[in-house]
Protein backbone atom coordinates (compact mmCIF):
# COMPACT_ATOMS: atom_id res chain seq x y z
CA UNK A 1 -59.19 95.12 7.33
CA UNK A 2 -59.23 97.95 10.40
CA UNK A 3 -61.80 100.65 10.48
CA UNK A 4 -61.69 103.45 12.90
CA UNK A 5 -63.22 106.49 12.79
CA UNK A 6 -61.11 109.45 12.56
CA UNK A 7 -60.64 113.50 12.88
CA UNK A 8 -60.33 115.38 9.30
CA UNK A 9 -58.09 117.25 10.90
CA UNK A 10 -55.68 115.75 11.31
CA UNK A 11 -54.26 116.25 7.41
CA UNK A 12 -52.69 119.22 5.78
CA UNK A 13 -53.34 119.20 2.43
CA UNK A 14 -55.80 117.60 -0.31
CA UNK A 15 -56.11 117.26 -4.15
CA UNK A 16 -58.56 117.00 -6.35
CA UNK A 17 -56.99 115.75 -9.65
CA UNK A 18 -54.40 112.76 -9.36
CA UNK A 19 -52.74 111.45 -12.14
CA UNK A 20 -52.73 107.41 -12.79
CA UNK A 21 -50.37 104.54 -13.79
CA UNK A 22 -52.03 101.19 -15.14
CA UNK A 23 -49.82 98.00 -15.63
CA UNK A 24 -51.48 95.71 -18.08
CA UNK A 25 -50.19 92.19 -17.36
CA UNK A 26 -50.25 89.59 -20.42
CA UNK A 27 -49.23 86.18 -18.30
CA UNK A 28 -49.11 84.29 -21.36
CA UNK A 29 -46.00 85.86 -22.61
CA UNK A 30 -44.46 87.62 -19.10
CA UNK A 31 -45.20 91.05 -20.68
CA UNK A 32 -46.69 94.36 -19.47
CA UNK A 33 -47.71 97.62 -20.82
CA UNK A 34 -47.80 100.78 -19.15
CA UNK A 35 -49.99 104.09 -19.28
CA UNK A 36 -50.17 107.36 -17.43
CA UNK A 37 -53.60 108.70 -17.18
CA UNK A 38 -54.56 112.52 -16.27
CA UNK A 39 -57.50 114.61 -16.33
CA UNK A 40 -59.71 111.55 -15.40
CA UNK A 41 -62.59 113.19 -13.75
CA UNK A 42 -61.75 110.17 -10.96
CA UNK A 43 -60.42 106.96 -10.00
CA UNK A 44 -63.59 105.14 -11.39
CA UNK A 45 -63.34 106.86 -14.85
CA UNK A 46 -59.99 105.34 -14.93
CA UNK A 47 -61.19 101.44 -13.08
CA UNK A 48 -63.86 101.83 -16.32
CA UNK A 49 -61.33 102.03 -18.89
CA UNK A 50 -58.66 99.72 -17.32
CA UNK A 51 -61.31 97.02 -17.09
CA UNK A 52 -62.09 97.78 -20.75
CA UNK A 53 -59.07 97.55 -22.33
CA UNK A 54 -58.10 94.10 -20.05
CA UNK A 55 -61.08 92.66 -21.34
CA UNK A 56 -60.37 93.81 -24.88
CA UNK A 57 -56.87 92.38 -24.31
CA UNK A 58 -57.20 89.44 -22.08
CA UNK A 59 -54.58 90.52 -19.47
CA UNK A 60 -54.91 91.67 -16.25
CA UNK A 61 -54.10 94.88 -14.98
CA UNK A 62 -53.32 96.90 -11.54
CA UNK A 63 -53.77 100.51 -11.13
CA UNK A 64 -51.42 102.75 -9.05
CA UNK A 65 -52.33 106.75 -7.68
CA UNK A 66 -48.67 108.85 -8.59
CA UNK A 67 -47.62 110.38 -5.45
CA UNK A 68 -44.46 111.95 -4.26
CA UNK A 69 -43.15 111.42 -1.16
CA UNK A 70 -39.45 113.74 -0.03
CA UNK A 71 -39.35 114.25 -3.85
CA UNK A 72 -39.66 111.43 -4.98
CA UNK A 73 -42.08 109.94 -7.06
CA UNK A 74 -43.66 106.64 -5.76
CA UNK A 75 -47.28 104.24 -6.49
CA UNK A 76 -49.76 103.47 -4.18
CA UNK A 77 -51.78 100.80 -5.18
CA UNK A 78 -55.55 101.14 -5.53
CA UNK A 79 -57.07 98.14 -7.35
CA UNK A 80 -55.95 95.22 -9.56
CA UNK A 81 -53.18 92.51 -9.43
CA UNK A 82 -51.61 92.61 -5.82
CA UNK A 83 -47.75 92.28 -6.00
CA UNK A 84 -45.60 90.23 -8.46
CA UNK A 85 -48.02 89.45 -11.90
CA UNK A 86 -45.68 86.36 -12.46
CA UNK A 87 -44.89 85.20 -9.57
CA UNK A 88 -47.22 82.47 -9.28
CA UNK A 89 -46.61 81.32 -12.73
């Protein structure tokens, strides 16, 4: 991990609402679900409940920010399972 200190300035734009996607992983059977999440009032509204339901579930899970990027629409990870879910399986 790199830390540097930095100007604000130096973006153009913010938002204050983002809207979600969270990948429940069941290993046992190679599975996933999916879920797209708005009007979260943040990112740890939406850790909560994808920790929850996991739990509840007994998968794991990885949750993604939607962002667009020359029009189109991409993820950006921000917490959970880090590349393939099966993979090591």
């Amino acid at each position: 991990m790199w830390i540097r200190g930095i100007d604000p300035r130096d973006t153009s734009w913010e938002q204050d609402h983002a809207t979600y996607r969270v990948h429940f992983w069941d290993r046992s059977d190679r599975s996933a679900d999916e879920y797209e999440i708005s009007g979260a009032a943040g990112v740890e509204e939406v850790l909560a409940w994808a920790e929850e339901h996991a739990a509840e579930h007994g998968c794991a899970y990885t949750v993604h920010v939607v962002t667009t990027d020359n029009g189109r629409r991409g993820l950006i990870r921000l917490a959970g399972v880090l590349g393939g879910p099966f993979a090591d399986q």
